[in-house]
Every structure is written in structure tokens, then in C-alpha cells.
C-alpha atoms as a PDB file:
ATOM      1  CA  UNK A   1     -18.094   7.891 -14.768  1.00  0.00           C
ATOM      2  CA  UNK A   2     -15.458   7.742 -17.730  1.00  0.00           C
ATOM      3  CA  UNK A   3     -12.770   5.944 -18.024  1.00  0.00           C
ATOM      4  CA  UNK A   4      -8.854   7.095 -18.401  1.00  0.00           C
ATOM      5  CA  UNK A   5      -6.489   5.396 -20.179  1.00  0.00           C
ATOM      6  CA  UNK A   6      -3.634   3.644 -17.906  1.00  0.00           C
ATOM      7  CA  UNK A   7      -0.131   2.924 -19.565  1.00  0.00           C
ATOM      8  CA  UNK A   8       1.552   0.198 -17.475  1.00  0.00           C
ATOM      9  CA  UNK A   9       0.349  -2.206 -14.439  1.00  0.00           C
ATOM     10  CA  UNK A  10       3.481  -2.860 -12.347  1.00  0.00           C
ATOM     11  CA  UNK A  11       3.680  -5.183  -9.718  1.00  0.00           C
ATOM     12  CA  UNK A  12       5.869  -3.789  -6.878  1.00  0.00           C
ATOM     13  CA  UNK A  13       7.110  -6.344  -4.653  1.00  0.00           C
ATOM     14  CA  UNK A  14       9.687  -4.895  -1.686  1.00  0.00           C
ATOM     15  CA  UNK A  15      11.668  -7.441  -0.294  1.00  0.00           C
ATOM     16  CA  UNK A  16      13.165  -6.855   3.737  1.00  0.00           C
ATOM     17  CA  UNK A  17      14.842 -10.155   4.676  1.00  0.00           C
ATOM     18  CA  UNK A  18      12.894 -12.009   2.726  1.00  0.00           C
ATOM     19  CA  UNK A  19      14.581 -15.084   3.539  1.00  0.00           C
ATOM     20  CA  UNK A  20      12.890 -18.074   1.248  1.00  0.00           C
ATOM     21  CA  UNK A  21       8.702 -16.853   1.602  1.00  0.00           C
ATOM     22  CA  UNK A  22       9.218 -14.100  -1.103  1.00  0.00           C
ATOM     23  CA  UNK A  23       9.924 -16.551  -3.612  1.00  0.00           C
ATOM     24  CA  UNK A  24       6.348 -17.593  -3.427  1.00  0.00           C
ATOM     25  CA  UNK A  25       5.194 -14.621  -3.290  1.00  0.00           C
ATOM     26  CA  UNK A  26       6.629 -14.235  -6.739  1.00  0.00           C
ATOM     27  CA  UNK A  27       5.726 -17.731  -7.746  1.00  0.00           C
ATOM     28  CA  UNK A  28       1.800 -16.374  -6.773  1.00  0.00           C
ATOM     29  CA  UNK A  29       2.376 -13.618  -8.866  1.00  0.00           C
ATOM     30  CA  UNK A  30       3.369 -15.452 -11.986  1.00  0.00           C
ATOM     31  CA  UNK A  31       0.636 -17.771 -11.266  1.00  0.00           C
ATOM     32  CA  UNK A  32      -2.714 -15.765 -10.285  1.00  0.00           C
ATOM     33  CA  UNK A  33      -3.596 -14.798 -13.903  1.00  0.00           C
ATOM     34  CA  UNK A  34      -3.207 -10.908 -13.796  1.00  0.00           C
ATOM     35  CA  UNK A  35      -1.281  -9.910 -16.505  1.00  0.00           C
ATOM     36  CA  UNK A  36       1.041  -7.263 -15.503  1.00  0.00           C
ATOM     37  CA  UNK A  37       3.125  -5.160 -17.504  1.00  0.00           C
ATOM     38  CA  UNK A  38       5.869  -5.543 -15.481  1.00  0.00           C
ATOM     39  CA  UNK A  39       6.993  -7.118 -12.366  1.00  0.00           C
ATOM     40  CA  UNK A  40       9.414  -4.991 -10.094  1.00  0.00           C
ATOM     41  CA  UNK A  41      11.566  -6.327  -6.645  1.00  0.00           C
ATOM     42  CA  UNK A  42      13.155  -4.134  -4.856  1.00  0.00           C
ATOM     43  CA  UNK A  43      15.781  -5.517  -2.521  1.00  0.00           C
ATOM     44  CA  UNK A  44      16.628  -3.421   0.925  1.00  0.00           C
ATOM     45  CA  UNK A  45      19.328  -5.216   1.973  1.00  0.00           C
ATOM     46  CA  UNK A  46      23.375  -3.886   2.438  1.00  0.00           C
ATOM     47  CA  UNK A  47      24.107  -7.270   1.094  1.00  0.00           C
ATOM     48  CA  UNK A  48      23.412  -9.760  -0.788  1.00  0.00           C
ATOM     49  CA  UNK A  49      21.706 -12.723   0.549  1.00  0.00           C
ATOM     50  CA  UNK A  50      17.858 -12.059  -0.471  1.00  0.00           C
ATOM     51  CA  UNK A  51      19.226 -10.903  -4.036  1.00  0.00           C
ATOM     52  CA  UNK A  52      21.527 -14.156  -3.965  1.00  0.00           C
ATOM     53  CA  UNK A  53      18.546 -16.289  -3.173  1.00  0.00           C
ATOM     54  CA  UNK A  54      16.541 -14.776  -6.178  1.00  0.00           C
ATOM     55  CA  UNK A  55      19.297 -15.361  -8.318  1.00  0.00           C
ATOM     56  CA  UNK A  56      19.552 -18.980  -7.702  1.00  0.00           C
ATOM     57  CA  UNK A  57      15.850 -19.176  -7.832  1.00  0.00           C
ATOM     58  CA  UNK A  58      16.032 -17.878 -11.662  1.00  0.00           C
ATOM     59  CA  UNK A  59      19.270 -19.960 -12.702  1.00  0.00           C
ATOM     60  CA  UNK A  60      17.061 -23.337 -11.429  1.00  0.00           C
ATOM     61  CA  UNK A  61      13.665 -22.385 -13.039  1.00  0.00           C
ATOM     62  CA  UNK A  62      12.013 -22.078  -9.282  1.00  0.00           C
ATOM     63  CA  UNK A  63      10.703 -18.548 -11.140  1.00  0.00           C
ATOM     64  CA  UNK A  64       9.583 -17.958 -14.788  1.00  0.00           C
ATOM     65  CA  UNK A  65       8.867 -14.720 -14.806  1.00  0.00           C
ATOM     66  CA  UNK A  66      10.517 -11.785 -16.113  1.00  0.00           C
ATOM     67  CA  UNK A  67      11.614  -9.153 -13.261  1.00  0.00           C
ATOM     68  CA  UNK A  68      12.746  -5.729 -13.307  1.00  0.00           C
ATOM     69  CA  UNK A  69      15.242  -6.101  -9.971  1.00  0.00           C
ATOM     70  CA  UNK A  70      16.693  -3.098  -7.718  1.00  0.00           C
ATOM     71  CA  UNK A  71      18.972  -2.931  -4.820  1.00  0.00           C
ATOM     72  CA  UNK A  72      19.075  -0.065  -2.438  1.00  0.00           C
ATOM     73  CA  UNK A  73      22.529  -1.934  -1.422  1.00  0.00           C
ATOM     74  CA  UNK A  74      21.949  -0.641   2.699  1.00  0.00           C
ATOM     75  CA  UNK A  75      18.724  -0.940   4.877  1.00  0.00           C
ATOM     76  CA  UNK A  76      16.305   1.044   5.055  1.00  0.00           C
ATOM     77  CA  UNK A  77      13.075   1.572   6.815  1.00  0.00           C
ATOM     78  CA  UNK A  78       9.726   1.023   4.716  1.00  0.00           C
ATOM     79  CA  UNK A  79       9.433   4.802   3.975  1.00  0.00           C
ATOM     80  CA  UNK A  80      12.717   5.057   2.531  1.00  0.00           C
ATOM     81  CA  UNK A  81      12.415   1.945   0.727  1.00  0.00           C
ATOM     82  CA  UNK A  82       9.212   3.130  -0.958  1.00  0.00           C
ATOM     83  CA  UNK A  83      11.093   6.647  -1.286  1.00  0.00           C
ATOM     84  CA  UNK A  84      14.014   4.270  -3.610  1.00  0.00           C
ATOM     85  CA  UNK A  85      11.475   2.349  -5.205  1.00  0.00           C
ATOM     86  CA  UNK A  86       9.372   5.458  -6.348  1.00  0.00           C
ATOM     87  CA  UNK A  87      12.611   7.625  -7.694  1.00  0.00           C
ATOM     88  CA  UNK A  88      13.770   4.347  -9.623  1.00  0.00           C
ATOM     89  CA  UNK A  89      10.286   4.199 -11.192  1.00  0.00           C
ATOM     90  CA  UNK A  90       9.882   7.357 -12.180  1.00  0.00           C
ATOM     91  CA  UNK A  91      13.175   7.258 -14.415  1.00  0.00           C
ATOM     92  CA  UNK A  92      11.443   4.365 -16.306  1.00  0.00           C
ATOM     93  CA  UNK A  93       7.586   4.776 -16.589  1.00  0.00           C
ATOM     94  CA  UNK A  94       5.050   7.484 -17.533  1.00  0.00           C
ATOM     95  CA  UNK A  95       3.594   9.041 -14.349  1.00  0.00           C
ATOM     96  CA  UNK A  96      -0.021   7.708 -15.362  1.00  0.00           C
ATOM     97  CA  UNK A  97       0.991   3.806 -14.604  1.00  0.00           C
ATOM     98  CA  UNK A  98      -0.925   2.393 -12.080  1.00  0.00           C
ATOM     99  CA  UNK A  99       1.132   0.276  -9.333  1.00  0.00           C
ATOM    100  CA  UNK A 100       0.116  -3.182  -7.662  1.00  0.00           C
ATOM    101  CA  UNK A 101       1.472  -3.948  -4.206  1.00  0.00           C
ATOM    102  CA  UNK A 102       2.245  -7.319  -2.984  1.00  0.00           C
ATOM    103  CA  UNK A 103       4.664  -7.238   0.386  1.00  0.00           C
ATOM    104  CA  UNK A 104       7.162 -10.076   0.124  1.00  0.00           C
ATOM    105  CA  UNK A 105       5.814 -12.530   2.566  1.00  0.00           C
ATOM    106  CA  UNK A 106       1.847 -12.522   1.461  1.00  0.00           C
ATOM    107  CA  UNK A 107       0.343 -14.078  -1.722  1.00  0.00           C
ATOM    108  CA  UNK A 108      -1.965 -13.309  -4.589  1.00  0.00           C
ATOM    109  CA  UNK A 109      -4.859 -15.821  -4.564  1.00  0.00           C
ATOM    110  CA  UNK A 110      -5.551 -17.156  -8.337  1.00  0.00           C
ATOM    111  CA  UNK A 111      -9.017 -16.434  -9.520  1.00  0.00           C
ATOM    112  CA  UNK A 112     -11.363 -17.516 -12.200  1.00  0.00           C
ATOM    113  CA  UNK A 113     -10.816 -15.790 -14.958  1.00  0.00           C
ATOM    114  CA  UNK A 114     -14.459 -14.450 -15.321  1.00  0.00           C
ATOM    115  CA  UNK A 115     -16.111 -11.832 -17.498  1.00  0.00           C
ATOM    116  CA  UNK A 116     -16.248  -9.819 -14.879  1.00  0.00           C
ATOM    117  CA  UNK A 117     -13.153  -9.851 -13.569  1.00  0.00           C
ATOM    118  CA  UNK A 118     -11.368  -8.748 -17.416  1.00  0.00           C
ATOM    119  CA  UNK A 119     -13.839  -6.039 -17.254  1.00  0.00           C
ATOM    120  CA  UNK A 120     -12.555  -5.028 -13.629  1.00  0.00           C
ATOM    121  CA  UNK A 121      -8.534  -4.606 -14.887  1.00  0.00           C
ATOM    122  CA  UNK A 122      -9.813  -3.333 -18.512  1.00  0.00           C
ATOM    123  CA  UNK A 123     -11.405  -0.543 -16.890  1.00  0.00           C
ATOM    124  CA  UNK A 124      -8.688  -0.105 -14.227  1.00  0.00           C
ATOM    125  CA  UNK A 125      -8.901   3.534 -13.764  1.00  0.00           C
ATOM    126  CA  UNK A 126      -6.209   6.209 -12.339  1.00  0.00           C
ATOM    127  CA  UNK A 127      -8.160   8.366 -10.745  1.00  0.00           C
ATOM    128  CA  UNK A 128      -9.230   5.446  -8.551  1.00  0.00           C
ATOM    129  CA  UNK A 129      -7.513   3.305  -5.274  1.00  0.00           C
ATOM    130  CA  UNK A 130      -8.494  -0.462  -5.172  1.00  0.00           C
ATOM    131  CA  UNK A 131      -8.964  -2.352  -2.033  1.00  0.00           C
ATOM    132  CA  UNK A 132      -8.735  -6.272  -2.713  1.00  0.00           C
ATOM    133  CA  UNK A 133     -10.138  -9.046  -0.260  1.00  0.00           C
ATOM    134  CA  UNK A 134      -8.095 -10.594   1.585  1.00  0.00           C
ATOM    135  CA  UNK A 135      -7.269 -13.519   4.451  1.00  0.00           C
ATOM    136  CA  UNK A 136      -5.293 -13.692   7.168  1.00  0.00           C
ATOM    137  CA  UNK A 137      -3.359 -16.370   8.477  1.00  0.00           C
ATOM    138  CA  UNK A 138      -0.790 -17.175  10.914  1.00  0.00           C
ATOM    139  CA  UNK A 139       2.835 -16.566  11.017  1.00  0.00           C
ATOM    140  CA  UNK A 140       4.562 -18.957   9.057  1.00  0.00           C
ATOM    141  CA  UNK A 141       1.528 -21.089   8.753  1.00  0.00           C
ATOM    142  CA  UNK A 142      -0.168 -20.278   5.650  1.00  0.00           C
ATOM    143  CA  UNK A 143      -3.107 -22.934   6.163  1.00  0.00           C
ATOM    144  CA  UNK A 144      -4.376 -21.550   9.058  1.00  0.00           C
ATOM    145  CA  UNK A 145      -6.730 -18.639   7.674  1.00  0.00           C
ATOM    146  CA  UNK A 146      -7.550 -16.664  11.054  1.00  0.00           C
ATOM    147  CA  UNK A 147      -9.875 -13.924   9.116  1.00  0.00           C
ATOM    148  CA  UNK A 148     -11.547 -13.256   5.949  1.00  0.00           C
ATOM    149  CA  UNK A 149     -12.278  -9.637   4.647  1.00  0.00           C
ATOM    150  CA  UNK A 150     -14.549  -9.743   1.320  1.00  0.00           C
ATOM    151  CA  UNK A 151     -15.921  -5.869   0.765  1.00  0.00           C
ATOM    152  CA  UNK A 152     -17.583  -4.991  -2.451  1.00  0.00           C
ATOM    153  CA  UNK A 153     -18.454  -1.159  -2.538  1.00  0.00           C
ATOM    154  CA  UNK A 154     -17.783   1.424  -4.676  1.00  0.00           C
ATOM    155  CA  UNK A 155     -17.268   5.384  -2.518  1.00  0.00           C
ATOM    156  CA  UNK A 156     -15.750   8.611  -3.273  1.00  0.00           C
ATOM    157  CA  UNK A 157     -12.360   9.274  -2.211  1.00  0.00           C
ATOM    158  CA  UNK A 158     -14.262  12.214   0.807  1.00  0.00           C
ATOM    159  CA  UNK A 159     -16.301   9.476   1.887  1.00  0.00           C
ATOM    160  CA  UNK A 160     -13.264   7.070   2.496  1.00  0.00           C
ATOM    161  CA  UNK A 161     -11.556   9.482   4.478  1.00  0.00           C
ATOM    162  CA  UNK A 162     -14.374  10.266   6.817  1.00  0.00           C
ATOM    163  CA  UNK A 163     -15.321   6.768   6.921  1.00  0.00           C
ATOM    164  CA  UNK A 164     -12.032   6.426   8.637  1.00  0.00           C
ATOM    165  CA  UNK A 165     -12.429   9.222  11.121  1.00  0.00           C
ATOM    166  CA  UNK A 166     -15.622   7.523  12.192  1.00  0.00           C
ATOM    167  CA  UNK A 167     -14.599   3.697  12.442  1.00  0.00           C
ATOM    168  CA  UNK A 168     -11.747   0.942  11.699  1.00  0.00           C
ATOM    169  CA  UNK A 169     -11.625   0.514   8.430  1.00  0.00           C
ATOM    170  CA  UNK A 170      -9.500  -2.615   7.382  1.00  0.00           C
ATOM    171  CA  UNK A 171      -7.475  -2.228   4.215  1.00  0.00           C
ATOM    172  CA  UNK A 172      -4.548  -4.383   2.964  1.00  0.00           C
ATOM    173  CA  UNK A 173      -1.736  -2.759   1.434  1.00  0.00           C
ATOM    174  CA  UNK A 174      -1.112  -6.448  -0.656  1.00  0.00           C
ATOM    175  CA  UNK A 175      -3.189  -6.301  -3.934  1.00  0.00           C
ATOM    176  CA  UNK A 176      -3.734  -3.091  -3.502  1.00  0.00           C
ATOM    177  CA  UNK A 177      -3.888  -0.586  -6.852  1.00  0.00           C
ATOM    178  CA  UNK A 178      -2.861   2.876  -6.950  1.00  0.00           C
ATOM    179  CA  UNK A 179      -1.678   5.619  -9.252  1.00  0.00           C
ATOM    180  CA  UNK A 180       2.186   5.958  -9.220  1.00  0.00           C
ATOM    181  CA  UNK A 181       1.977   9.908  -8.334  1.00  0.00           C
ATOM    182  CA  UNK A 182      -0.680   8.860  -5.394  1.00  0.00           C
ATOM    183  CA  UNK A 183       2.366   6.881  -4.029  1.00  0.00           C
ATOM    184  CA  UNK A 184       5.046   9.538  -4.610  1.00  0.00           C
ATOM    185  CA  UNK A 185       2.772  12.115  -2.430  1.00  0.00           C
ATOM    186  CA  UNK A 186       1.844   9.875   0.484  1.00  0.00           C
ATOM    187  CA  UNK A 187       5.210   8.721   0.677  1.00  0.00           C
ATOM    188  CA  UNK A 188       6.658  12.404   0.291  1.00  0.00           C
ATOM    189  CA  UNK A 189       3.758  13.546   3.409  1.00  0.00           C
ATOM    190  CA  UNK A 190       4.442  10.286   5.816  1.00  0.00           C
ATOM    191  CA  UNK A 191       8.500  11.167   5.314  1.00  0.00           C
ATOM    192  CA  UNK A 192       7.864  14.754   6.914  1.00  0.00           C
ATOM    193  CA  UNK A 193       5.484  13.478   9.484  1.00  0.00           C
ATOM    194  CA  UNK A 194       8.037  10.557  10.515  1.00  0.00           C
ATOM    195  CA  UNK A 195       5.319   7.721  10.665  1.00  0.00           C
ATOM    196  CA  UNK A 196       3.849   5.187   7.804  1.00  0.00           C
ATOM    197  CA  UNK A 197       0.862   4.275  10.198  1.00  0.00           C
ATOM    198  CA  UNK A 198      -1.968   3.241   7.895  1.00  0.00           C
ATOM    199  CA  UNK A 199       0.377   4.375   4.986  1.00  0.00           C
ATOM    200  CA  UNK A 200      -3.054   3.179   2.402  1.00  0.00           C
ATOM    201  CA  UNK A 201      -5.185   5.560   3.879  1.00  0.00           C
ATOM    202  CA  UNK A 202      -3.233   8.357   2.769  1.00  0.00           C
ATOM    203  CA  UNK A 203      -2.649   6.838  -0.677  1.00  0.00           C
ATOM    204  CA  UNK A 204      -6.956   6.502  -0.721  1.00  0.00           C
ATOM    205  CA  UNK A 205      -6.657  10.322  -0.156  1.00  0.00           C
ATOM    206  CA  UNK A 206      -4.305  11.837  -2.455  1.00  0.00           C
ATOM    207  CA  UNK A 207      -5.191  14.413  -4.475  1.00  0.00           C
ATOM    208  CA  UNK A 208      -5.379  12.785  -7.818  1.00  0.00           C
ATOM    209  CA  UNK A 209      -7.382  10.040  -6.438  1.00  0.00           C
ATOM    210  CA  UNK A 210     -11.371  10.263  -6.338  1.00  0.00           C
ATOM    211  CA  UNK A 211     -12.588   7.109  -6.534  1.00  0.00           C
ATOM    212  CA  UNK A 212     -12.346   4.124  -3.753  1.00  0.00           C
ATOM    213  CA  UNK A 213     -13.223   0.565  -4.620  1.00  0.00           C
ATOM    214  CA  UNK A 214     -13.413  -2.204  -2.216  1.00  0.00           C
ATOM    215  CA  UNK A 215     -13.652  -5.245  -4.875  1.00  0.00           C
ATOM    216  CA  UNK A 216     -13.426  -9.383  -5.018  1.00  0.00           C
ATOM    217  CA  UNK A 217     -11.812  -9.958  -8.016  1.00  0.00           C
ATOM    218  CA  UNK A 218      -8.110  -9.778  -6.451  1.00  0.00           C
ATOM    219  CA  UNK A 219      -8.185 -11.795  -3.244  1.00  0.00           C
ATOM    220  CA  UNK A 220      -4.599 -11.696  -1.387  1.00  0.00           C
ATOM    221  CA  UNK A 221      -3.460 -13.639   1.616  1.00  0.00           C
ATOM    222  CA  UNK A 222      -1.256 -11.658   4.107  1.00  0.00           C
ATOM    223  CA  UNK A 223       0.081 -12.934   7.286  1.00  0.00           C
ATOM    224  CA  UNK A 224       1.060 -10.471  10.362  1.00  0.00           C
ATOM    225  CA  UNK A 225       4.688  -9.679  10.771  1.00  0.00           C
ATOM    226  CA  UNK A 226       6.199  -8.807  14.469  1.00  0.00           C
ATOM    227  CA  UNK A 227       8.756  -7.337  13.105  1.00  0.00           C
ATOM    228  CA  UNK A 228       6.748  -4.963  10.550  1.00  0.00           C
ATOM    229  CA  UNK A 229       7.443  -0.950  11.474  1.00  0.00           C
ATOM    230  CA  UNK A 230       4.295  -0.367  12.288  1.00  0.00           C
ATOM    231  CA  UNK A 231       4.785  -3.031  15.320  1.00  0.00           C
ATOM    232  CA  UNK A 232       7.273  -0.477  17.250  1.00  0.00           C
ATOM    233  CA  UNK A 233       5.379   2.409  16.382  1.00  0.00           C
ATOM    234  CA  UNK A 234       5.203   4.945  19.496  1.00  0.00           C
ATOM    235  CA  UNK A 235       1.640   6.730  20.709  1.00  0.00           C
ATOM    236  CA  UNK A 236       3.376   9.979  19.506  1.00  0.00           C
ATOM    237  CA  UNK A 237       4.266   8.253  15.816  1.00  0.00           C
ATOM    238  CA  UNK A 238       0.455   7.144  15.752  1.00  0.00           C
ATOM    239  CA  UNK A 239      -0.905  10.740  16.808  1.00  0.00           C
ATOM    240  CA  UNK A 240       1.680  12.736  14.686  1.00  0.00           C
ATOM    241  CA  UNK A 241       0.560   9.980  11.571  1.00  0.00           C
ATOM    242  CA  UNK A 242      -3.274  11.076  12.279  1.00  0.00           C
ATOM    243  CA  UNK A 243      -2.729  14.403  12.316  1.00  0.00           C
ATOM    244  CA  UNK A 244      -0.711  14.640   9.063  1.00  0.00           C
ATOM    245  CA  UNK A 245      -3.422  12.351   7.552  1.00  0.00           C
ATOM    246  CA  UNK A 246      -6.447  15.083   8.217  1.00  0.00           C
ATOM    247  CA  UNK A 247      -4.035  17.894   7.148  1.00  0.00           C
ATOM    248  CA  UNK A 248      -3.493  16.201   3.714  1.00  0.00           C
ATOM    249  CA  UNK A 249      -6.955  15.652   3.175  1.00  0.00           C
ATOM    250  CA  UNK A 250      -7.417  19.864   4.309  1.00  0.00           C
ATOM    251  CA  UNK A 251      -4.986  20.641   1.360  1.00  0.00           C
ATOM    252  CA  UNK A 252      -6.181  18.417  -1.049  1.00  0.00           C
ATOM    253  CA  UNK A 253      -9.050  21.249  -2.582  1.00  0.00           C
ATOM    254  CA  UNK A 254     -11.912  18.706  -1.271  1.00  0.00           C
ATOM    255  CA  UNK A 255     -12.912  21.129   1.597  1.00  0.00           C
ATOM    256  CA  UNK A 256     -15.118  23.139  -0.678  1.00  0.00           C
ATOM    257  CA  UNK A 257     -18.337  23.733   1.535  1.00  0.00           C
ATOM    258  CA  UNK A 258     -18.792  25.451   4.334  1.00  0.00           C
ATOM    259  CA  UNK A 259     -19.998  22.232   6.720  1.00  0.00           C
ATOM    260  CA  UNK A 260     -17.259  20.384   4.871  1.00  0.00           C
ATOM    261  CA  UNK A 261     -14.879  23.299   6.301  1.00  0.00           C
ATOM    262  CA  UNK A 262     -16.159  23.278   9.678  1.00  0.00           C
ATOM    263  CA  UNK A 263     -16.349  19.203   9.811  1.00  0.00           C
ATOM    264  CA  UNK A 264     -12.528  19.458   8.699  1.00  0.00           C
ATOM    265  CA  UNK A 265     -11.725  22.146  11.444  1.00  0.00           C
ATOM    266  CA  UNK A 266     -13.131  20.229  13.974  1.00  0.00           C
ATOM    267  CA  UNK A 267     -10.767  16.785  13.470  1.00  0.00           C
ATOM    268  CA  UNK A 268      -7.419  19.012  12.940  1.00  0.00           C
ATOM    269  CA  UNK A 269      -8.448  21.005  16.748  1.00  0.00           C
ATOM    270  CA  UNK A 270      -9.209  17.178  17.895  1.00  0.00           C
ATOM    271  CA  UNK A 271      -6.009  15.881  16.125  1.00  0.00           C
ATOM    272  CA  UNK A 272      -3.738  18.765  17.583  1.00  0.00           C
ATOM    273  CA  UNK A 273      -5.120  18.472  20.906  1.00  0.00           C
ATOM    274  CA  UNK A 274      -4.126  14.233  21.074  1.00  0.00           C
ATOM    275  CA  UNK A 275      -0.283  15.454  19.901  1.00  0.00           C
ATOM    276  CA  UNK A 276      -0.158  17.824  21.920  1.00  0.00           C
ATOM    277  CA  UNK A 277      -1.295  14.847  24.836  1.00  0.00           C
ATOM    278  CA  UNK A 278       0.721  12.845  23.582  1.00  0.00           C
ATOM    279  CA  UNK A 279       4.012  14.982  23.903  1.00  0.00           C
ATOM    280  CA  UNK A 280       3.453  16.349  27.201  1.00  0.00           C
ATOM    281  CA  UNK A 281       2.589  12.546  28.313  1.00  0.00           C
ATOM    282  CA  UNK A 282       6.563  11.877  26.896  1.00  0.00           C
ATOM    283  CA  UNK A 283       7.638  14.795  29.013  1.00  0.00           C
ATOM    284  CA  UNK A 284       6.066  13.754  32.406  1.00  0.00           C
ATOM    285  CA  UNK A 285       7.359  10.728  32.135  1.00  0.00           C
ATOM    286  CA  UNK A 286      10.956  11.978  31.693  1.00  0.00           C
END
């Protein structure tokens, strides 16, 4: 498999009432040895409280890094957000840049700076989505790991996708990779089907991207968040979110055989049939 040149790696760090976590979030980022390009924080916020607090941070040496800041200046839910942070983006960088995601209360775990692991961002690839290992831990208690998910597998993009049809497949979005146009067209698809349910399985399946690769040379710790939109997410958002998913994969020009056809047929009929369950369920209950 060849390699493609990438111009930029951005962190992309959205910050939602961030309170005082996300500043070590970006303290984890300064210190966990990847060298980014840049490092981008987005604040969705109609004020200025999270901004203020990063400010002060900066003028008393808490943070040493050097940021790229934006402010969407009202709230807005994660799509939208993402929709801001891509259009501001896409002013300022090529469209090959590839885009590291670190949400505002998790952390980037440093690593040993191996061999290995400056072969691994050397060869970081755009046609490719990257899959770190992770832990999880529990609310506001960051010593308390609850989980650990360490995956080391290389698949094509088609094989991700039905992977997921067939079983859970756990994926963090923090330390995640992905091509800056793979972002702009799951984000454009989720807007239109109203749900960001499993918002980096669509990014796995975008059209540009071919490659998976579940790795262990980025290794993030995320905690849950009650308050996350996916937490309030109706059956209908989940079922409407599933169905979108298998028609972007349909349109992506990776049905090319006939099984593949009739294998893709078969999950739209079984995704249509749940929506359709699912809104005659909302209307009996009215």
C-alpha cells in the first residue's frame, strides 16, 4: 500500500462548558509528544466564560502551547459545532490535512517515543481513519479506569462497515485521525438525517477513506458524559442515524458486486422497516 503525502496534523479540541477539565485536556496535548501542526479550540458558548478561563490560563503560563482559538459566540449542538469548526478550517488549510480529535473533558496518554510509533505518524496516511486505545474512567474521577480497549488491526474501510452491522464495535472519537473532507461529509450526511449517533462510524465510511486502523501508539482516556447528545437521543434519532449510515455506505461506489449489492439491499429493507417501527410506535403512543 503507498503512502500519500499529508500537509498539516491539527488537533481539534471543541469545548461545551468546559468549565476547568479542558484545560488539561490541553495541558495532555502539549505534553503527550505528538507533534502537531497546529492546535485548534473551538469554543460553543454565547458567552464568555470557557474562553475567559482559557485566557487566564495563557496570561499565567497554566498552557504553553500555541492555539488557533474560535468562538461560535451562541450554543450549539455537536453537529453544528463540528459544522463551525469545519467551515472555519477550510478557509485556512488545504483539504488534504488530516484532523486529530480530542473532546474537551478526555486526555491524551503520553507514550514512549518508540521507533515504531515515529513510523506510525510519518506514514500517517489520508486515505485512512485511525482508531486509538483508549480507557475509561469515571465521571470526574480520572483514577478510577473502569475499562481498557487496546485493538491492533489493520481492515478495509467495507470490512469496518459490515463489521458494524454484525456486532458492537467500540470506537472513541478522542485520538481519533481522519481526513478533513471525511469530516465535512459525515457531518454534512448526520445534519440531514438529524442524529450524530456513532458520528465515527460514518467518518470510517466516507468515501475518500479506505483504510481502517485500530492502533496502540495513541492511547486516550475518555470519561462518559450524562449530558453528551447522544445521552437524550430518541429510538427514532437512533433508527433514522442507522439508516442514513447504510445509505452512505450504498452511495459511496463500494457496492460493486453483485452479492455486495444484494448484502447492501438487504440492511437498507431491514433499516427502513425499524424507522418505519419506530414512527408508527411514536404515533400509537400519541
Amino acid at each position: 500500500m503507498s503512502k500519500q503525502n499529508y500537509s498539516k496534523l491539527l488537533l481539534v479540541v471543541p469545548v461545551f462548558k468546559g468549565g476547568l477539565v479542558f484545560l488539561e485536556a490541553l495541558k495532555s496535548a502539549e505534553n503527550c509528544g505528538i507533534k502537531f501542526d497546529e492546535m485548534v479550540i473551538s469554543f460553543n458558548e454565547e458567552g464568555d466564560q470557557d474562553f475567559q478561563t482559557f485566557k487566564d490560563a495563557c496570561s499565567t503560563a497554566k498552557l504553553s502551547g500555541t492555539y488557533t482559538v474560535w468562538r461560535t459566540r451562541k450554543a450549539m449542538d455537536s453537529l453544528n459545532h463540528g459544522r463551525f469548526i469545519i467551515d472555519s478550517m477550510k478557509v485556512l488549510f488545504k483539504s488534504n490535512v488530516l484532523v486529530f480529535f480530542l473532546a474537551h473533558d478526555d486526555r491524551i496518554l503520553a507514550q514512549p517515543q518508540t521507533d515504531g510509533r515515529q513510523r506510525f505518524f510519518s506514514g500517517l496516511d489520508p486515505s485512512y481513519v485511525y482508531f486509538p486505545s483508549y480507557s475509561c474512567c469515571r465521571v470526574e474521577d480520572y483514577n478510577t479506569i473502569t475499562e481498557v480497549i487496546e485493538h491492533d488491526e489493520l481492515i478495509t474501510s467495507d470490512e469496518f462497515f459490515w463489521r458494524t452491522q454484525r456486532q458492537n464495535v467500540p470506537t472513541s472519537m478522542s485520538g481519533m485521525i481522519v481526513p478533513l473532507n471525511a469530516w465535512h461529509d459525515a457531518n454534512g450526511i448526520l445534519l440531514k438525517s438529524g442524529s450524530g449517533a456513532r458520528f465515527e462510524h460514518f467518518l470510517a465510511t466516507a468515501q475518500q477513506v479506505k483504510w481502517v486502523r485500530f492502533h496502540m501508539f495513541i492511547k486516550t482516556l475518555i470519561v462518559s458524559r450524562p449530558d453528551s447528545d447522544a445521552a437524550y437521543l430518541t429510538l427514532m434519532q437512533h433508527r433514522r442515524a442507522s439508516f442514513f449510515y447504510v445509505m452512505a455506505f450504498a452511495l459511496s461506489g463500494r457496492v460493486v458486486s453483485f452479492a455486495s449489492y444484494l448484502a447492501i439491499t438487504r440492511e437498507i429493507i431491514k433499516k427502513s422497516l425499524g424507522l418505519m417501527l419506530a414512527f408508527v410506535n411514536i404515533n400509537f403512543k400519541r
